[in-house]
PDB file of N, CA and C in Angstrom:
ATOM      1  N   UNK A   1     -65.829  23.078   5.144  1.00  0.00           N
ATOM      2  CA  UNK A   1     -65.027  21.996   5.661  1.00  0.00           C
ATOM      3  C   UNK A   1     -64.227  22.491   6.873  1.00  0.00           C
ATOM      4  N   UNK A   2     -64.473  21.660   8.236  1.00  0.00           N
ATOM      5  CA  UNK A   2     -63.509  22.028   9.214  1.00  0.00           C
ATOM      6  C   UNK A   2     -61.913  22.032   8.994  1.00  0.00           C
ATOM      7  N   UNK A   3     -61.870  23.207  10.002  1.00  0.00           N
ATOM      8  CA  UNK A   3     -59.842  22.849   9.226  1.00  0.00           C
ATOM      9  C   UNK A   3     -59.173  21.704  10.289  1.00  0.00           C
ATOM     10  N   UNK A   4     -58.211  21.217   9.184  1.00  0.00           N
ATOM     11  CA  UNK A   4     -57.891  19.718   9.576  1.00  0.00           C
ATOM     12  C   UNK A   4     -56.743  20.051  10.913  1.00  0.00           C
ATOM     13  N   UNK A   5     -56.720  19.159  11.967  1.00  0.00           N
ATOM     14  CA  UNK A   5     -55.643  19.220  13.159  1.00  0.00           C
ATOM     15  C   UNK A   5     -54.803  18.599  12.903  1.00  0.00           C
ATOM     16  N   UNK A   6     -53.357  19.125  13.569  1.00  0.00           N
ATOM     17  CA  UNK A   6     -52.012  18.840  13.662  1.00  0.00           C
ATOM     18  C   UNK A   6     -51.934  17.235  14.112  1.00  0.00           C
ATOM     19  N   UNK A   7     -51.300  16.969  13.445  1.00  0.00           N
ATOM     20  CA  UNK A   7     -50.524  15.373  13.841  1.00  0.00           C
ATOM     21  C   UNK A   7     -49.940  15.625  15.249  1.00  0.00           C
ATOM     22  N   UNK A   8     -49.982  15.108  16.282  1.00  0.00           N
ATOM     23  CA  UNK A   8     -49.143  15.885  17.627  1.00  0.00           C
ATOM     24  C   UNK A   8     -48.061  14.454  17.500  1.00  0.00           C
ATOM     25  N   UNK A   9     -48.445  13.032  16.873  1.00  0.00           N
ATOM     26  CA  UNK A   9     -47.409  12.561  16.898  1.00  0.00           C
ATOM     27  C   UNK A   9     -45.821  12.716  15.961  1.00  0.00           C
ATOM     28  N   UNK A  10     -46.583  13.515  14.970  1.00  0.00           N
ATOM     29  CA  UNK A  10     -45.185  14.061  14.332  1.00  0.00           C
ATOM     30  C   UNK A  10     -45.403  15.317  14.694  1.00  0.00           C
ATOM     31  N   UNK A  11     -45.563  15.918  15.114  1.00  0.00           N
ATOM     32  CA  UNK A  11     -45.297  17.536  15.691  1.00  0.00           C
ATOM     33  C   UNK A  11     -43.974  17.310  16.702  1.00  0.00           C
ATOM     34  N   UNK A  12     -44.397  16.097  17.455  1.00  0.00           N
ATOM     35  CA  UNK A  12     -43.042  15.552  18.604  1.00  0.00           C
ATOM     36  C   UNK A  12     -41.519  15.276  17.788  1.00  0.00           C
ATOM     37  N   UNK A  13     -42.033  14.992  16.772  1.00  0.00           N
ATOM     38  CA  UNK A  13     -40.877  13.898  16.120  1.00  0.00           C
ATOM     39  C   UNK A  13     -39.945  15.070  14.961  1.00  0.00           C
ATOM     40  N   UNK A  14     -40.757  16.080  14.759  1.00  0.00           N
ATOM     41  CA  UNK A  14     -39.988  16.550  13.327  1.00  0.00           C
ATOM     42  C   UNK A  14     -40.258  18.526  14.176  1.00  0.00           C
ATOM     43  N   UNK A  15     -38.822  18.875  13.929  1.00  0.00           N
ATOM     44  CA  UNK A  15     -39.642  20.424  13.879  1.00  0.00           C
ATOM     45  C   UNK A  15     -38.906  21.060  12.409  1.00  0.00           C
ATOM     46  N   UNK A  16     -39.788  22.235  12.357  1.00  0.00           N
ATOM     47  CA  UNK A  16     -39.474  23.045  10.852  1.00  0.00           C
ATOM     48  C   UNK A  16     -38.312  24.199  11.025  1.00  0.00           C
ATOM     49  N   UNK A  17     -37.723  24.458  10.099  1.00  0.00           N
ATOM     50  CA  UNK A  17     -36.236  25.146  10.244  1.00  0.00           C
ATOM     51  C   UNK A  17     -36.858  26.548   9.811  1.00  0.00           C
ATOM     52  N   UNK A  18     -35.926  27.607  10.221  1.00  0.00           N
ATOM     53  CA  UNK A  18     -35.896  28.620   9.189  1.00  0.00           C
ATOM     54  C   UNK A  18     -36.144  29.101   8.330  1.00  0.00           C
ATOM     55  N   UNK A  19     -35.559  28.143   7.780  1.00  0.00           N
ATOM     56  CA  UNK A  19     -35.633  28.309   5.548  1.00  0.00           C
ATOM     57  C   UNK A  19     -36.880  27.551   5.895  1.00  0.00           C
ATOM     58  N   UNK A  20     -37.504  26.738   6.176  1.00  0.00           N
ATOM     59  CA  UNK A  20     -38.516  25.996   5.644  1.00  0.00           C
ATOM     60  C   UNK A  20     -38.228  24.548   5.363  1.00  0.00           C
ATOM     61  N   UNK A  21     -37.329  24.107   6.010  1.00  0.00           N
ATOM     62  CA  UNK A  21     -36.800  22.483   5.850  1.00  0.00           C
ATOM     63  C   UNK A  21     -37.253  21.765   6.778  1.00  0.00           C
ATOM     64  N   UNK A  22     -37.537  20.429   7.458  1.00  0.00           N
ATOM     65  CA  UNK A  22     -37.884  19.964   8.366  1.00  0.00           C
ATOM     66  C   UNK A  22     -37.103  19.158   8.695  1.00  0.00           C
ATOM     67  N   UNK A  23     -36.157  19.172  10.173  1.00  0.00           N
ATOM     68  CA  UNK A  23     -35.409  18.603  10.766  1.00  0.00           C
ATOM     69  C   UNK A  23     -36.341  17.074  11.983  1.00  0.00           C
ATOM     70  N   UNK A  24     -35.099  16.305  11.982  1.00  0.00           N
ATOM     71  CA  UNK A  24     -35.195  15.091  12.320  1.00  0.00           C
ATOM     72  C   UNK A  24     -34.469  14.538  13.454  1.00  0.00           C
ATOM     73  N   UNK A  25     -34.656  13.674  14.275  1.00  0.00           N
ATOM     74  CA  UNK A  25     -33.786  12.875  15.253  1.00  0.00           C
ATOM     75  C   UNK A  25     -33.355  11.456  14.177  1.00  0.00           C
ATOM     76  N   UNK A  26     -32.143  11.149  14.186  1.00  0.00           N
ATOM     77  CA  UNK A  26     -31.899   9.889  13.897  1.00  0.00           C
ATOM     78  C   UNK A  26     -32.495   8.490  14.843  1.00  0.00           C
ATOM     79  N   UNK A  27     -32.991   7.240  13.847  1.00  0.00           N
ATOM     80  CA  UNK A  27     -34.045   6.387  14.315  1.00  0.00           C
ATOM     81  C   UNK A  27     -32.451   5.409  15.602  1.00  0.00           C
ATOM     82  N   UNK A  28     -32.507   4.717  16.090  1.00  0.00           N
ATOM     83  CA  UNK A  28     -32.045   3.297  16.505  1.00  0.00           C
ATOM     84  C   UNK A  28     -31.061   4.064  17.867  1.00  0.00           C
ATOM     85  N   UNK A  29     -31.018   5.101  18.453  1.00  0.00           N
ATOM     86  CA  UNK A  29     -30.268   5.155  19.476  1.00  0.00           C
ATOM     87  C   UNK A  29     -30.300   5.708  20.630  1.00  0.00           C
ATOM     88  N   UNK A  30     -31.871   4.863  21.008  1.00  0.00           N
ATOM     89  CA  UNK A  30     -32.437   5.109  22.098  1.00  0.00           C
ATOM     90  C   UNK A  30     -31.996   3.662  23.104  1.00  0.00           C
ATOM     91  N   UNK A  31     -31.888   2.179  23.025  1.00  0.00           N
ATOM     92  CA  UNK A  31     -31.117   1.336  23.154  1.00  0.00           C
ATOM     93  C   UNK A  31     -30.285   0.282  22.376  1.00  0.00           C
ATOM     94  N   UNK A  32     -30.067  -0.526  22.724  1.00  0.00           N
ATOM     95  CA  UNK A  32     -29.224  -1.847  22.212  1.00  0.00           C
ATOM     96  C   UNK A  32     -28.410  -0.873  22.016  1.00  0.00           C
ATOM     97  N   UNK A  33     -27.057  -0.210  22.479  1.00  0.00           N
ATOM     98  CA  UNK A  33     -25.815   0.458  22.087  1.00  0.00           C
ATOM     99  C   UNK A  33     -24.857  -0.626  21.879  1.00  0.00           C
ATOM    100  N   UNK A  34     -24.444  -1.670  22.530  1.00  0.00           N
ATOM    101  CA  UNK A  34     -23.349  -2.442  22.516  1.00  0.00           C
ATOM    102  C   UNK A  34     -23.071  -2.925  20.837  1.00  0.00           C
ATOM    103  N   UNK A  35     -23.846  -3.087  20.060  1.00  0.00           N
ATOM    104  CA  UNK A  35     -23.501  -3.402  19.125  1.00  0.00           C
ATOM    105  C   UNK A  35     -23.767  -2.393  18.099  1.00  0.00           C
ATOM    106  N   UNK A  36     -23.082  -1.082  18.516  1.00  0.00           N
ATOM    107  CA  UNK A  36     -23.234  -0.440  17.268  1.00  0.00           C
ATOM    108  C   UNK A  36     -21.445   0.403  17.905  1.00  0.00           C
ATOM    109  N   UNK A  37     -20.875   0.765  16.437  1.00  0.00           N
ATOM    110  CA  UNK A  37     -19.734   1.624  16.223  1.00  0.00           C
ATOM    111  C   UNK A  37     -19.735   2.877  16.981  1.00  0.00           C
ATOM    112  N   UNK A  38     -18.544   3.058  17.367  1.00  0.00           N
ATOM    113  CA  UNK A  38     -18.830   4.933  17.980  1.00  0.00           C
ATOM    114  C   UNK A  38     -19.516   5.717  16.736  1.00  0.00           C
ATOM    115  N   UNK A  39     -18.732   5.361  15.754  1.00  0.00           N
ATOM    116  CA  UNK A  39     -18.739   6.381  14.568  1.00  0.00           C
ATOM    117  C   UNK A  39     -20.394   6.623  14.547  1.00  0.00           C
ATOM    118  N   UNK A  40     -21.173   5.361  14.434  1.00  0.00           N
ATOM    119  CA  UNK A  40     -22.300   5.288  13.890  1.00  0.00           C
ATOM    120  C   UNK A  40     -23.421   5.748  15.367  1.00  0.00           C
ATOM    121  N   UNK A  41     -23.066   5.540  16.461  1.00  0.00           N
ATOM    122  CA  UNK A  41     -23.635   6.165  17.855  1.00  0.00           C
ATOM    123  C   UNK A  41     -23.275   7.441  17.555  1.00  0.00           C
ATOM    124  N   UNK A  42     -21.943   8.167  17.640  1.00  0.00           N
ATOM    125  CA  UNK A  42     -22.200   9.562  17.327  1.00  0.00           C
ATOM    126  C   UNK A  42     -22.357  10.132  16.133  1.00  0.00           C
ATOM    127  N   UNK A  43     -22.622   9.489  14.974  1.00  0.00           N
ATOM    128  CA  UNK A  43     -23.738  10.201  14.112  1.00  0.00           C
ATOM    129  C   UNK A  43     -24.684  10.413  14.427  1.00  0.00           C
ATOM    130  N   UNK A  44     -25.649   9.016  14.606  1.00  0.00           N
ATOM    131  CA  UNK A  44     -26.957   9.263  15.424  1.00  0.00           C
ATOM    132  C   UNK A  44     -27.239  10.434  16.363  1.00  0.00           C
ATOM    133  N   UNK A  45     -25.812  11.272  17.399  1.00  0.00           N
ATOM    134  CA  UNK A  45     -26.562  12.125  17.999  1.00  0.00           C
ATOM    135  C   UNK A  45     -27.033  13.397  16.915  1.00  0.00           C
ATOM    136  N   UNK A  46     -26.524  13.687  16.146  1.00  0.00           N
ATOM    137  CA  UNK A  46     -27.076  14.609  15.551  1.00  0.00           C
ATOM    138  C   UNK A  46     -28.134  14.575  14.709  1.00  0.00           C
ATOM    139  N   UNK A  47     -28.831  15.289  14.261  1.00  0.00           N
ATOM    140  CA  UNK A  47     -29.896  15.654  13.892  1.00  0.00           C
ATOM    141  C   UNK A  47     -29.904  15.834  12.418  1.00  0.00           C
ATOM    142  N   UNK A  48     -31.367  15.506  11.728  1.00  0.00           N
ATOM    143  CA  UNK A  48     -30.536  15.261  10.220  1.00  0.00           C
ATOM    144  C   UNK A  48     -31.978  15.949   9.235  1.00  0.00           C
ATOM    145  N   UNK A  49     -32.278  16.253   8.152  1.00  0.00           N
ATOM    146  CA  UNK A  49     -33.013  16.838   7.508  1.00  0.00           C
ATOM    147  C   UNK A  49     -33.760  15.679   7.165  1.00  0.00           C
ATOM    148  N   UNK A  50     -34.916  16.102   6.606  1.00  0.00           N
ATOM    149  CA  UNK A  50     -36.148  15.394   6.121  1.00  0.00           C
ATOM    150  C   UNK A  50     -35.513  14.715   4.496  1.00  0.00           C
ATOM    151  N   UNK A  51     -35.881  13.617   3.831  1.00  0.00           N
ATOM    152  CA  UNK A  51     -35.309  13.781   2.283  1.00  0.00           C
ATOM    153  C   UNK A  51     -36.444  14.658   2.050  1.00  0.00           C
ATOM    154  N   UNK A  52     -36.448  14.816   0.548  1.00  0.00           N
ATOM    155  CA  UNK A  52     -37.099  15.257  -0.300  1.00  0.00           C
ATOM    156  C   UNK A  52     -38.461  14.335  -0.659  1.00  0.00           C
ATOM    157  N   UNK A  53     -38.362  13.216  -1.174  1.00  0.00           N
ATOM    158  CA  UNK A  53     -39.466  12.145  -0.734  1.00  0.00           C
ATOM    159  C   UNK A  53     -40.727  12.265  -0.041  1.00  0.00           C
ATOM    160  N   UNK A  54     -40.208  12.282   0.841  1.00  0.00           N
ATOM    161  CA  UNK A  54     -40.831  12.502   2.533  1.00  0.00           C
ATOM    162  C   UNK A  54     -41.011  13.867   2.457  1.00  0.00           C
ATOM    163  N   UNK A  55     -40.657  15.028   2.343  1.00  0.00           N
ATOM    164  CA  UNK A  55     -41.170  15.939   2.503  1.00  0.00           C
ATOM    165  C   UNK A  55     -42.619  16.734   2.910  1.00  0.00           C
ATOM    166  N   UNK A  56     -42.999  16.435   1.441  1.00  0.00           N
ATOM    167  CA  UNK A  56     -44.562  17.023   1.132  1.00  0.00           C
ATOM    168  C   UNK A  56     -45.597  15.939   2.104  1.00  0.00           C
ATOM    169  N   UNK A  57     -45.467  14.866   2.751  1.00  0.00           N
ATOM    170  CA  UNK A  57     -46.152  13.944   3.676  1.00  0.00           C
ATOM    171  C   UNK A  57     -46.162  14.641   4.892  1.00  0.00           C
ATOM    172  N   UNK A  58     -44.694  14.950   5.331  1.00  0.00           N
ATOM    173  CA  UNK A  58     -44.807  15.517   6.434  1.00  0.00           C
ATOM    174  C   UNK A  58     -45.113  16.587   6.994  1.00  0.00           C
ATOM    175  N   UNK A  59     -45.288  17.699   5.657  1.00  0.00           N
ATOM    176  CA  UNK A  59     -45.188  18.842   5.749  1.00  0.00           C
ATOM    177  C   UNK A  59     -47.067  19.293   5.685  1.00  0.00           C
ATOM    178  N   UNK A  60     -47.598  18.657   5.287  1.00  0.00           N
ATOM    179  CA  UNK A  60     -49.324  17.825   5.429  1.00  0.00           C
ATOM    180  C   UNK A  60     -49.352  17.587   6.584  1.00  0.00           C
ATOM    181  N   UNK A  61     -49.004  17.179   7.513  1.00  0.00           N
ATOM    182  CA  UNK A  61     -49.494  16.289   8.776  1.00  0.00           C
ATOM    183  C   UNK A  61     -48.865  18.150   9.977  1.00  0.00           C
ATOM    184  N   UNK A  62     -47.681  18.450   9.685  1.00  0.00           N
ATOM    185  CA  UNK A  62     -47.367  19.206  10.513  1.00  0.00           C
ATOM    186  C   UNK A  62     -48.676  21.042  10.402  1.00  0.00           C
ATOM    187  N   UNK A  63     -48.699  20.641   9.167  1.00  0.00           N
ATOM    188  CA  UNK A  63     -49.272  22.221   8.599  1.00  0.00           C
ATOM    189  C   UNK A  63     -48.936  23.323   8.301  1.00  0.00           C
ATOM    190  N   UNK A  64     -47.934  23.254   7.945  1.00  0.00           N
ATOM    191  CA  UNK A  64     -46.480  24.468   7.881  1.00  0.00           C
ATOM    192  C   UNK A  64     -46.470  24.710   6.754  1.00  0.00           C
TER     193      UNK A  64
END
């Protein structure tokens, strides 16, 4: 069996940590800003972990 290729659209979207966790961009704050809270705009800038859920899906598609 050929070996299977990288997702390049989540290769863009997710990278893998250190320990082995897979980090994230928060979804909604690329436009429409006017109607969202500071609080909730600068959460969004930071960067946030994969759940647990989601994990083993993504961690399949990346190959890690």
């Amino acid at each position: 069996m050929p070996k299977q290729k990288t997702k390049k659209a989540i290769a863009k979207r997710f990278k893998k940590t250190g320990t082995g966790k897979i980090k994230r961009t928060s979804a909604g704050g690329a436009h429409i800003l006017t109607g969202k809270s500071r609080k909730r705009k600068r959460s969004m800038n930071s960067s946030k972990m994969v759940s647990k859920a989601d994990l083993k899906r993504i961690a399949v598609c990346l190959h890690n």
